[in-house]
Protein backbone atom coordinates (compact mmCIF):
# COMPACT_ATOMS: atom_id res chain seq x y z
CA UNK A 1 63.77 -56.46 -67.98
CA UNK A 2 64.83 -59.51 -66.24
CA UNK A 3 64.93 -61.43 -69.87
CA UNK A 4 66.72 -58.50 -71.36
CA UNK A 5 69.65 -60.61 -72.51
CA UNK A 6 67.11 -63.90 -73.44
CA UNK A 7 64.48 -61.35 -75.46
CA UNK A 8 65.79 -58.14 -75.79
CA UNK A 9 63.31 -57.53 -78.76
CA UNK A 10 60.37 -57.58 -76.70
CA UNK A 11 62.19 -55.29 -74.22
CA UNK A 12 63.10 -53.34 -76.84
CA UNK A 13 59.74 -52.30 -77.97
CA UNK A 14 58.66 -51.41 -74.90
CA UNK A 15 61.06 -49.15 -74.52
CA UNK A 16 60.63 -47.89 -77.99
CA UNK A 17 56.57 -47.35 -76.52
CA UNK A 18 58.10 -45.12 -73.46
CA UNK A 19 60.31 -43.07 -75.10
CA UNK A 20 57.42 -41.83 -77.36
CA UNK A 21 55.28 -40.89 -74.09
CA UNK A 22 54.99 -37.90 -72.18
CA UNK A 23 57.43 -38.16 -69.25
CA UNK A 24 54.04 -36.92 -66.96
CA UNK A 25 52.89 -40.33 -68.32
CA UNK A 26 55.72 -42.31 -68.11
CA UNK A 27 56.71 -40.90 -64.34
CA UNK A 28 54.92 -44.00 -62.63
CA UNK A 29 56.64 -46.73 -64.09
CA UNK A 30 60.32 -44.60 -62.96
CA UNK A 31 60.54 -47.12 -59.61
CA UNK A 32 60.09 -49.70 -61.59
CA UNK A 33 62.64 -49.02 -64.54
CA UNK A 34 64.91 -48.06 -61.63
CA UNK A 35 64.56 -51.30 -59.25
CA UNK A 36 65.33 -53.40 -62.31
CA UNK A 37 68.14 -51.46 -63.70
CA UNK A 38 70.80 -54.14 -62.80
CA UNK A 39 68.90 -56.06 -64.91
CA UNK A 40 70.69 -54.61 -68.21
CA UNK A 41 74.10 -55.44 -66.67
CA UNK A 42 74.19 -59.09 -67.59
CA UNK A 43 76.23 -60.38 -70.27
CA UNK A 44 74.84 -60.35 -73.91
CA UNK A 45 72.36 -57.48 -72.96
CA UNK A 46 72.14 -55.49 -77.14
CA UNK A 47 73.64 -51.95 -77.04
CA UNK A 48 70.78 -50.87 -78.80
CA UNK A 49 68.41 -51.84 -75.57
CA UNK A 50 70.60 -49.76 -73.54
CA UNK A 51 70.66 -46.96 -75.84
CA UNK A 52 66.91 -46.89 -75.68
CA UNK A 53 67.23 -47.43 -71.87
CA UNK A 54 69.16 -44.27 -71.26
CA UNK A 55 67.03 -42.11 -73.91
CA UNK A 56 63.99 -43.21 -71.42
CA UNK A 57 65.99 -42.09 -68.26
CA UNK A 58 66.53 -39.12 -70.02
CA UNK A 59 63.19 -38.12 -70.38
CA UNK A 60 62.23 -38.82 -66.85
CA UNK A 61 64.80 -36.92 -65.68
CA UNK A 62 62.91 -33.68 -67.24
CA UNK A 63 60.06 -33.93 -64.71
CA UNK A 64 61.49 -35.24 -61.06
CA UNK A 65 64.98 -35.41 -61.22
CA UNK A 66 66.36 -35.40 -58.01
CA UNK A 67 63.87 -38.56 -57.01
CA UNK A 68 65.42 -39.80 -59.93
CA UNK A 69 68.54 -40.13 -59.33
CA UNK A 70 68.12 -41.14 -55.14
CA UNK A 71 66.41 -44.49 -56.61
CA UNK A 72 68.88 -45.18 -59.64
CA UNK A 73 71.59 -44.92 -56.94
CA UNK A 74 69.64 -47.64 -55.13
CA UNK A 75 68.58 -49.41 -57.81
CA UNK A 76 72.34 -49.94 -58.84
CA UNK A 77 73.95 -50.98 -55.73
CA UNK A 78 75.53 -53.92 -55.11
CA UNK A 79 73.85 -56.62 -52.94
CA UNK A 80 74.92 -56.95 -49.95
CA UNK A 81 75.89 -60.52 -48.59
CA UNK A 82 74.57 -61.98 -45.03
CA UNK A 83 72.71 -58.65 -44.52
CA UNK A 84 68.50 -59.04 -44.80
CA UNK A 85 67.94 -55.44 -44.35
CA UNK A 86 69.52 -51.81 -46.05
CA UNK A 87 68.79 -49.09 -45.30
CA UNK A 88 67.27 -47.13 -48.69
CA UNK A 89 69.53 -44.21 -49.65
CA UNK A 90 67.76 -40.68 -49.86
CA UNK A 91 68.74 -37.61 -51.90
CA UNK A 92 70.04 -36.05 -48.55
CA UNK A 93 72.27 -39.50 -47.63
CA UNK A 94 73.47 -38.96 -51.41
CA UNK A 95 74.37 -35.24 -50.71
CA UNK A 96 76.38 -35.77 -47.66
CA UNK A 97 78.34 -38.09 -49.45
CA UNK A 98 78.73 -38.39 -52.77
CA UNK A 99 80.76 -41.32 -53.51
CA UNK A 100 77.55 -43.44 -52.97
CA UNK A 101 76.75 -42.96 -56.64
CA UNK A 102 80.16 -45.29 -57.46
CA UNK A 103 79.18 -48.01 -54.76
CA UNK A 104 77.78 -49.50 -57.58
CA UNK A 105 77.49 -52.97 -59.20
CA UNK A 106 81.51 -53.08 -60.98
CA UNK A 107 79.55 -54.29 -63.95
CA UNK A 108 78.64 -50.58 -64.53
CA UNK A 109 81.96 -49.70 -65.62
CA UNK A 110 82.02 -52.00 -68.13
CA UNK A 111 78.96 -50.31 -69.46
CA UNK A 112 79.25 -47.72 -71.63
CA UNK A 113 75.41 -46.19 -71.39
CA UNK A 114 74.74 -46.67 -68.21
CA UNK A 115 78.19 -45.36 -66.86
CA UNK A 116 77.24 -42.39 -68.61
CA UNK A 117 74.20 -42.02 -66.37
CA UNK A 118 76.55 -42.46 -63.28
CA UNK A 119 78.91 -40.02 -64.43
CA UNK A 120 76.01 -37.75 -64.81
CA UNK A 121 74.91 -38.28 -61.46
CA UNK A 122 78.13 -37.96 -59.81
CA UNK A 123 78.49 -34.13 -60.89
CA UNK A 124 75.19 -33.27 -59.61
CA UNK A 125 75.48 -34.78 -56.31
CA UNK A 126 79.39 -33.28 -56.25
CA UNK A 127 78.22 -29.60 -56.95
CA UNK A 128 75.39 -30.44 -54.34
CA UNK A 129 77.15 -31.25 -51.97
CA UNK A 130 79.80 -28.10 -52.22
CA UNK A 131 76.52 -25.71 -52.43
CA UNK A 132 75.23 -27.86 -48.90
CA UNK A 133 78.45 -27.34 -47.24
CA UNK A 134 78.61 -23.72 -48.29
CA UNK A 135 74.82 -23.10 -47.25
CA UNK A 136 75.83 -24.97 -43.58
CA UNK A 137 78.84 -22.66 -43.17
CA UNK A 138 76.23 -19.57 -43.74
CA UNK A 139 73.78 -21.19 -41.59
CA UNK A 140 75.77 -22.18 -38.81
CA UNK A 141 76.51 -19.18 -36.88
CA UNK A 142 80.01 -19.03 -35.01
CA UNK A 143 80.33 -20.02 -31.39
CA UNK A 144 82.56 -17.86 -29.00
CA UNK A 145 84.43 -20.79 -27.24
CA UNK A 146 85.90 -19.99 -23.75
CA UNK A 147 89.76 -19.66 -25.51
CA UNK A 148 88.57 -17.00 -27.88
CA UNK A 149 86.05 -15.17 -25.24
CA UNK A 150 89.33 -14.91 -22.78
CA UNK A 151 92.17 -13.55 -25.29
CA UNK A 152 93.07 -10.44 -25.98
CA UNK A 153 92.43 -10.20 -29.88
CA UNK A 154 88.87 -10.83 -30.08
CA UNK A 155 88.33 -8.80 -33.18
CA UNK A 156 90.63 -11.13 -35.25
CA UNK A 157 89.14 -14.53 -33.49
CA UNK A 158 85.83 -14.58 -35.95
CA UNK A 159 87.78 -14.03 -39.22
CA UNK A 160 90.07 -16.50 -38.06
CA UNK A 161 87.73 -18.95 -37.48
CA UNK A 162 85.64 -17.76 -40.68
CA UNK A 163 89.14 -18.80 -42.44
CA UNK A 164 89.38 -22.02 -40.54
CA UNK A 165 86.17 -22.85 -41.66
CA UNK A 166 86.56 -22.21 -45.35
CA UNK A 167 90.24 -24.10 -45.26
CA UNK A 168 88.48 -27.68 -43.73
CA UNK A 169 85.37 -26.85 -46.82
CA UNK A 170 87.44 -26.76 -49.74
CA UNK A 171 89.85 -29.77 -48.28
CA UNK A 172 86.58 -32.10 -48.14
CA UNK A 173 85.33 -30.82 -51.69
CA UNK A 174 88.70 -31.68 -52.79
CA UNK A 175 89.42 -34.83 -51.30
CA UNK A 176 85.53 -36.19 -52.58
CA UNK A 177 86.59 -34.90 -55.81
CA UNK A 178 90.08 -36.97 -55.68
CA UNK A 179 88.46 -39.91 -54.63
CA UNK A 180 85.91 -39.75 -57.29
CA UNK A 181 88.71 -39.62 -59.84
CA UNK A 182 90.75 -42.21 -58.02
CA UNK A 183 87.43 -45.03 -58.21
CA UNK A 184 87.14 -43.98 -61.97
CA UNK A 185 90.96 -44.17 -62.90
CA UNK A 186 91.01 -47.69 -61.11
CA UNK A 187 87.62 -49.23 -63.26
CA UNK A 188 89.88 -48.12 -66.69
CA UNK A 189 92.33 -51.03 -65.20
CA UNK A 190 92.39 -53.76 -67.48
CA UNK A 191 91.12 -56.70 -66.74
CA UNK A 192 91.44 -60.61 -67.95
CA UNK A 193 88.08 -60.65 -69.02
CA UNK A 194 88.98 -57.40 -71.33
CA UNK A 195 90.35 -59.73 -73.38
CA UNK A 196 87.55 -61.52 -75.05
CA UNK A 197 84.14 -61.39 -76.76
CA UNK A 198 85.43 -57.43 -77.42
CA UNK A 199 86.54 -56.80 -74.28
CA UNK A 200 89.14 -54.54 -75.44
CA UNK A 201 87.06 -52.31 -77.60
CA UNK A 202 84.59 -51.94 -74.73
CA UNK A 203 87.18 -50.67 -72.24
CA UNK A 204 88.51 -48.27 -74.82
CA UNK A 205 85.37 -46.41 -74.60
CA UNK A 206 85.24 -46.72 -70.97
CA UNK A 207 87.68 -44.50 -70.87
CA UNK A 208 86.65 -42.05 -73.04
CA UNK A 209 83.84 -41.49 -71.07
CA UNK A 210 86.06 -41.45 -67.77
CA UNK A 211 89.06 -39.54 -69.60
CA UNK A 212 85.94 -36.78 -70.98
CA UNK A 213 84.23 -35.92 -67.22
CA UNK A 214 88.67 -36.06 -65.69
CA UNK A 215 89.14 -33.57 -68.71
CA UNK A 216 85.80 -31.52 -67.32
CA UNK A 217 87.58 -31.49 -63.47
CA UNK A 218 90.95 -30.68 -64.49
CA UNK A 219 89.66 -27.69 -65.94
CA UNK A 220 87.24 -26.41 -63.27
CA UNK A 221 90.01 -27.30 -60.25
CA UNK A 222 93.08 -27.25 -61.39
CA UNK A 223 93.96 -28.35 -57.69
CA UNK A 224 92.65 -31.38 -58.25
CA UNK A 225 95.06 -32.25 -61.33
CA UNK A 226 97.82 -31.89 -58.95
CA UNK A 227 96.55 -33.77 -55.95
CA UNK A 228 95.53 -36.70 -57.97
CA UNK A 229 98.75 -36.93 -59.75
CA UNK A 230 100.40 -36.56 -56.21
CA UNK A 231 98.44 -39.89 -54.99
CA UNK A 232 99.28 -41.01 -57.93
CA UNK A 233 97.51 -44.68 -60.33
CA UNK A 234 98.60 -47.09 -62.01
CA UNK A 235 101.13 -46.54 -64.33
CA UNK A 236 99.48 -48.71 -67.14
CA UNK A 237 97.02 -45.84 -67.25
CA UNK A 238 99.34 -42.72 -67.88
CA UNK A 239 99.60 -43.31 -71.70
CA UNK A 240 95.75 -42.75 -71.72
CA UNK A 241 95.40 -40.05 -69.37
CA UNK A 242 97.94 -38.21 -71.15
CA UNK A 243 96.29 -38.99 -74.43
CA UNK A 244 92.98 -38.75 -73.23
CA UNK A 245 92.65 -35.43 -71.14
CA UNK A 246 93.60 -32.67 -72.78
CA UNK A 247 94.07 -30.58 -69.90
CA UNK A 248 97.03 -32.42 -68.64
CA UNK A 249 98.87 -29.85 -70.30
CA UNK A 250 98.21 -28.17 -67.14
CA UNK A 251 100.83 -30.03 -65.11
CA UNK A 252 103.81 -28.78 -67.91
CA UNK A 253 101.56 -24.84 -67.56
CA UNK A 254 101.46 -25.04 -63.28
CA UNK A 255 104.98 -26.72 -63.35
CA UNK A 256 104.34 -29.10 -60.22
CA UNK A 257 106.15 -32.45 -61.67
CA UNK A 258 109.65 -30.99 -60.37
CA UNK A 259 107.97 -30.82 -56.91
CA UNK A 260 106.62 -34.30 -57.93
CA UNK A 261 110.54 -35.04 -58.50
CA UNK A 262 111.94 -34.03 -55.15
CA UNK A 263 109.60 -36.25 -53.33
CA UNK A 264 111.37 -38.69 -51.54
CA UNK A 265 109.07 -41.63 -52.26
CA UNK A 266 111.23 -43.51 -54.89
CA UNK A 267 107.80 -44.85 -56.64
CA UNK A 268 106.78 -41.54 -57.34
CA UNK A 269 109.96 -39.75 -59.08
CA UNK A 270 109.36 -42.96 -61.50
CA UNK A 271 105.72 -42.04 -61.87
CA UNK A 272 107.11 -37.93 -62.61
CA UNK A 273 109.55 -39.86 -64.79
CA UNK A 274 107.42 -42.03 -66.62
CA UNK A 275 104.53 -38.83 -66.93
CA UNK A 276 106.99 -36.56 -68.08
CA UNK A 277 107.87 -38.43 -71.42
CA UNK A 278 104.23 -39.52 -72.25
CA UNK A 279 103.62 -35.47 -71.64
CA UNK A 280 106.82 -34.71 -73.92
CA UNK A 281 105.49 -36.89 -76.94
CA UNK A 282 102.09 -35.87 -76.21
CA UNK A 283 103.06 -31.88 -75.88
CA UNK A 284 106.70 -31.13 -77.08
CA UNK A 285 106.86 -27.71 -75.85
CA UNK A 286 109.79 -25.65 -74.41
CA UNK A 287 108.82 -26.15 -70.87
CA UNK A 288 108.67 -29.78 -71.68
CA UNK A 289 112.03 -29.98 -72.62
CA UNK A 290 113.37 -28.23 -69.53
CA UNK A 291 111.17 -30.64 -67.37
CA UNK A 292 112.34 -33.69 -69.40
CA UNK A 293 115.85 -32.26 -68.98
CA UNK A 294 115.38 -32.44 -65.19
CA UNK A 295 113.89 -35.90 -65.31
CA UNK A 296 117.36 -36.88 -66.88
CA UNK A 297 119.27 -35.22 -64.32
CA UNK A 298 117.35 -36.58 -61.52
CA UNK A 299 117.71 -40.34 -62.82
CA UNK A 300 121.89 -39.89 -63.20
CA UNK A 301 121.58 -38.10 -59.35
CA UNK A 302 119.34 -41.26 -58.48
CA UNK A 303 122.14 -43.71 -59.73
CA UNK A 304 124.69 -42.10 -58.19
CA UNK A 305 122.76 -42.39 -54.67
CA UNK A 306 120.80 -45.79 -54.07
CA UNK A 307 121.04 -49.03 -53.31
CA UNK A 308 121.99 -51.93 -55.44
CA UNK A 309 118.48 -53.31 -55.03
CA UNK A 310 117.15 -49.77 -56.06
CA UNK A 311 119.42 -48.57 -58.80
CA UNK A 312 119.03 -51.60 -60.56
CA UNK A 313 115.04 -51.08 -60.48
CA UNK A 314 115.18 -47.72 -61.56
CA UNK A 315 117.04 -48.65 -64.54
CA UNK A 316 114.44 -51.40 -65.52
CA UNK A 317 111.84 -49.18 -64.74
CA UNK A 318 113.12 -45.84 -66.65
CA UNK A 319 113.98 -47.58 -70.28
CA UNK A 320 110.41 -47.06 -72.18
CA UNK A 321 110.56 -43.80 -70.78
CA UNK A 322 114.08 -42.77 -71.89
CA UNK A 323 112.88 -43.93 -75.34
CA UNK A 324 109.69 -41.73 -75.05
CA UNK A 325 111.82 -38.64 -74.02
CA UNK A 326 114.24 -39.11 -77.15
CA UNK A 327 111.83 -39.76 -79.64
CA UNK A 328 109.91 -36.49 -78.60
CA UNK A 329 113.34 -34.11 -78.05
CA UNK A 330 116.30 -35.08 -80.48
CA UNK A 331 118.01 -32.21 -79.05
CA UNK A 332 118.19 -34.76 -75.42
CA UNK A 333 119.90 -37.17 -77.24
CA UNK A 334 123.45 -36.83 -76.22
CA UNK A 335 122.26 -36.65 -72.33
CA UNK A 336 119.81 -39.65 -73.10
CA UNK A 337 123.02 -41.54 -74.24
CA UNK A 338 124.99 -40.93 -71.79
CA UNK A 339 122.78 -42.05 -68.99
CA UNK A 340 122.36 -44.97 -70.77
CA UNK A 341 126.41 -45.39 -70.85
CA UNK A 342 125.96 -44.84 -66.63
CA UNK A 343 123.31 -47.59 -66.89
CA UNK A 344 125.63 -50.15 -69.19
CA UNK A 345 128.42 -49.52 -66.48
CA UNK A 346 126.35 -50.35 -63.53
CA UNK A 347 124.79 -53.30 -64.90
CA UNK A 348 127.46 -54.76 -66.45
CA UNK A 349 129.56 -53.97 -63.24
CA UNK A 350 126.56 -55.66 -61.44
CA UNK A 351 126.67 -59.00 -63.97
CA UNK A 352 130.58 -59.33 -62.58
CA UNK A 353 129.84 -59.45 -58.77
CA UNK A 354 127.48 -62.24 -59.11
CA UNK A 355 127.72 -65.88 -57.91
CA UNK A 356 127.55 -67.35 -61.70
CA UNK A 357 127.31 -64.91 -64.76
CA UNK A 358 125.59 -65.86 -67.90
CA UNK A 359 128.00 -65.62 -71.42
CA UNK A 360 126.85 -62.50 -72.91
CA UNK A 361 126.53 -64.35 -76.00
CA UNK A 362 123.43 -65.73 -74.62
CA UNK A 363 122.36 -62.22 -73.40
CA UNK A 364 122.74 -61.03 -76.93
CA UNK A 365 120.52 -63.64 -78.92
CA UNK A 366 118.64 -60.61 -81.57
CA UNK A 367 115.16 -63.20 -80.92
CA UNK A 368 114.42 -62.94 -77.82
CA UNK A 369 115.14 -59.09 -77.19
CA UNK A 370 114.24 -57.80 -80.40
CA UNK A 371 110.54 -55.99 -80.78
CA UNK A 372 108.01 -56.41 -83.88
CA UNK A 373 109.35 -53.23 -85.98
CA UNK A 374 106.61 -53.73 -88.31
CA UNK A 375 104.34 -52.76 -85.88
CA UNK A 376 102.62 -49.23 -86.16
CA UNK A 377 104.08 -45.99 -84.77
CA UNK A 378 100.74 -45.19 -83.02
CA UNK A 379 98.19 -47.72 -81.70
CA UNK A 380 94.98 -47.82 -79.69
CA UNK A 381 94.99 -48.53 -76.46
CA UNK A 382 93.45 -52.01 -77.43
CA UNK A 383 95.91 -52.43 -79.86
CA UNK A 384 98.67 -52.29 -77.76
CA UNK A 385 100.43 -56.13 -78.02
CA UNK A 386 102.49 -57.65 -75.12
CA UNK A 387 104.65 -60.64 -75.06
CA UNK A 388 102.79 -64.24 -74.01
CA UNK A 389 103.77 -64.72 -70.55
CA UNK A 390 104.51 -61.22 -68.81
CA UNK A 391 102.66 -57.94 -68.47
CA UNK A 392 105.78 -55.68 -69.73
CA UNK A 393 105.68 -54.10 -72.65
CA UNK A 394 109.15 -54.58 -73.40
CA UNK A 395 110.32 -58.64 -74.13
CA UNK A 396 113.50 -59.11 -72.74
CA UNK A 397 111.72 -60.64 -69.66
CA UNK A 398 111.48 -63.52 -72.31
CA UNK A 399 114.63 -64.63 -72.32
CA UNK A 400 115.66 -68.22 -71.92
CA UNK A 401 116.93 -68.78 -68.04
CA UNK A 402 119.22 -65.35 -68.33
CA UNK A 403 120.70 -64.02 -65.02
CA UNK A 404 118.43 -60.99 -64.35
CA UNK A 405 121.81 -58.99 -64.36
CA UNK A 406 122.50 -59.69 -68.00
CA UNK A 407 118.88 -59.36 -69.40
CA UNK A 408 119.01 -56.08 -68.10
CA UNK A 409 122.44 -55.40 -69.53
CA UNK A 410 120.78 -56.66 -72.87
CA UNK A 411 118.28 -54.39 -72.39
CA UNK A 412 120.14 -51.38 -72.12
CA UNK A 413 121.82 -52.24 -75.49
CA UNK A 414 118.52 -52.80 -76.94
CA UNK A 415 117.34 -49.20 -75.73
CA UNK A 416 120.09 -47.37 -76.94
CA UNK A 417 119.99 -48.86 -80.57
CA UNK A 418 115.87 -48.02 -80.44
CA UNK A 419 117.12 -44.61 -78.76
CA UNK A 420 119.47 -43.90 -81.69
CA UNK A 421 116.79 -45.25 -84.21
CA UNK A 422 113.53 -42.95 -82.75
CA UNK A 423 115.58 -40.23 -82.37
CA UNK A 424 117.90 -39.33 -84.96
CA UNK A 425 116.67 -41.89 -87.88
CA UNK A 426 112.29 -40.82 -87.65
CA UNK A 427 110.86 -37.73 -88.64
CA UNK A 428 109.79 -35.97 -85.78
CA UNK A 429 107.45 -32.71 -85.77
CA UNK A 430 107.71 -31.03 -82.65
């Protein structure tokens, strides 16, 4: 396996050999294939090989599963620099805490089999674990402490403490859950080397995978979906959620993004924000429109309220989403317009207090605001193009030594033309 990327064909039929074996056969050589699993991770490793790889693992895991998956957890962590000696992980280390399975190499998550196999073994050791803390609960019997011996309600003290008990169980099951999600939102990141050699295509499936098994624990907790979204990603990653996991129709269903709204953390009314209009094109419902309503209200109270620093990031922050909004609710349009009036006013009042204001003929120039047009309605994530130079998705970052002031004044007349164009001039089915 070590000259998997050099010879895969040779690796390749012995795999080929194993998979046609019975797995009482093939059960010796599983600390082997295990120990060398890292192996497959290096660049230029066939898909086919790791195919075949994971149709082997498959068939081992029919005989001894749970030794399985203790040494493919080893097998695929990291190594440790400046440290001779590890401790080896057991099953029982695994169950106690089940986030060992994504201390992994980070070359796993750009692999499409094998992350498969870690997803796998993530739910396993998660529903182990809650049926180890349940069976420790049951186990463990209660113990009369000298506070509930001496007061006076001694017949409520047990079932309190029975309650107590349960409360601190489900908040660890949760919070291992969260965290899972959290370590598998932040591998779907892009990265620079995404960008070559099919980079792209091979994240895209990443997060299938990771948007499939997030789909899977929305719908079993939907706790979770709220908590999560309450820590809150990265925003480049709410387009794909949204369009990834169906169940995020959940957070329109439970209605929890106006308690999302009324936090006080200005970063996360932009992440309700910038949710709520990927939910409204993704799920134009009713209740979306009420919610998106609220949104719009909430950025107009927001404007009213802040800080020139802060108003004038909420506006550059909120555009693509006001967009989103009208394009998915025609019927928003007149509020969507007039917010963006508010925003013209405050930026162009902005542009007059300072030191040295650009001519707002340069602000205007049509080539360095205006987007490709010609570009499709709906892309894949990998398809999605940004300007050489920045990491927005809008360009009017592009513009030629522009006061910041007057690019976003600029901007705000660009969003209002697209607003008027997506919403009132583009058939929409909702």
């Amino acid at each position: 396996m070590e000259d998997a990327a050099d010879k895969p064909g040779r690796l390749l039929v012995v795999l080929d050999s194993l998979r046609c074996m019975p797995p009482y056969h093939l059960w010796p050589l599983a600390a082997s294939l295990t120990a060398s699993i890292k192996c497959l991770l290096q660049p230029g490793v066939p898909r086919k090989v790791l195919d075949t790889y994971r149709q082997v693992w498959m068939r081992l895991n029919s005989l001894f599963p749970r030794r399985l998956w203790a040494m493919t957890v080893e097998g695929l962590r990291p190594k440790e620099i400046g440290s001779k000696l590890r401790k080896v992980l057991s099953e029982d280390d695994i169950i106690l805490d089940p986030l060992y399975v994504l201390r992994c190499d980070e070359r796993v998550f750009r692999s499409a089999p094998l992350l498969q196999l870690v997803i796998y073994m993530l739910q396993v050791y998660l529903l182990s674990s809650r049926t180890f803390l349940s069976q420790q609960m049951q186990n463990t019997p209660l113990v009369n402490t000298p506070h509930s011996a001496g007061s006076g309600n001694n017949n409520m003290a047990p079932q309190a403490i029975d309650e107590e008990r349960e409360k601190l169980k489900g908040a660890l099951i949760l919070t291992q859950e969260s965290a899972a999600v959290q370590i598998l939102l932040e591998a779907c990141l892009k990265k620079e080397e995404d960008t070559e050699n099919g980079g792209a295509l091979a994240l895209q499936e990443i997060r299938s995978i990771v948007c499939s098994y997030i789909h899977q624990a929305f719908l079993k907790d939907t706790t979770l979906a709220k908590l999560v979204h309450f820590q809150g990603y990265d925003g480049e990653l709410i387009g794909p959620v949204v369009r990834g996991v169906p169940s995020m129709h959940i957070a329109i269903g439970l209605n929890w993004i106006p308690e999302l709204l009324q936090l006080p953390d200005l970063e996360k009314q932009l992440f309700a924000i910038d949710l709520t209009s990927h939910l409204a094109l993704q799920n134009a419902m009713p209740s979306t429109l009420s919610i998106s309503r609220l949104a719009i209200n909430t950025l107009a109270t927001l404007l009213s309220v802040l800080g020139e620093k802060e108003r004038l990031h909420i506006m550059e922050a909120s555009l693509p989403s006001l967009i989103n909004i009208g394009r998915a609710f025609p019927a928003l349009t007149d509020d969507l317009l007039h917010l963006l009036v508010m925003y013209g006013r405050v930026a162009a009042a902005q542009s007059a207090l300072s030191a040295a204001p650009a001519p707002r003929s340069i602000a205007f120039m049509e080539k360095p605001f205006i987007m490709e047009e010609k570009l499709k309605e709906e892309k894949m994530d990998f398809e999605e193009s940004v300007p050489e130079g920045t990491s927005e998705p809008f360009p009017w970052h592009t513009a030629p030594k522009v006061p910041k002031d007057d690019q976003l004044f600029a901007s705000v007349i660009y969003v209002f033309k697209k607003l008027v164009i997506e919403s009132t001039m583009t058939h929409n089915l909702y």
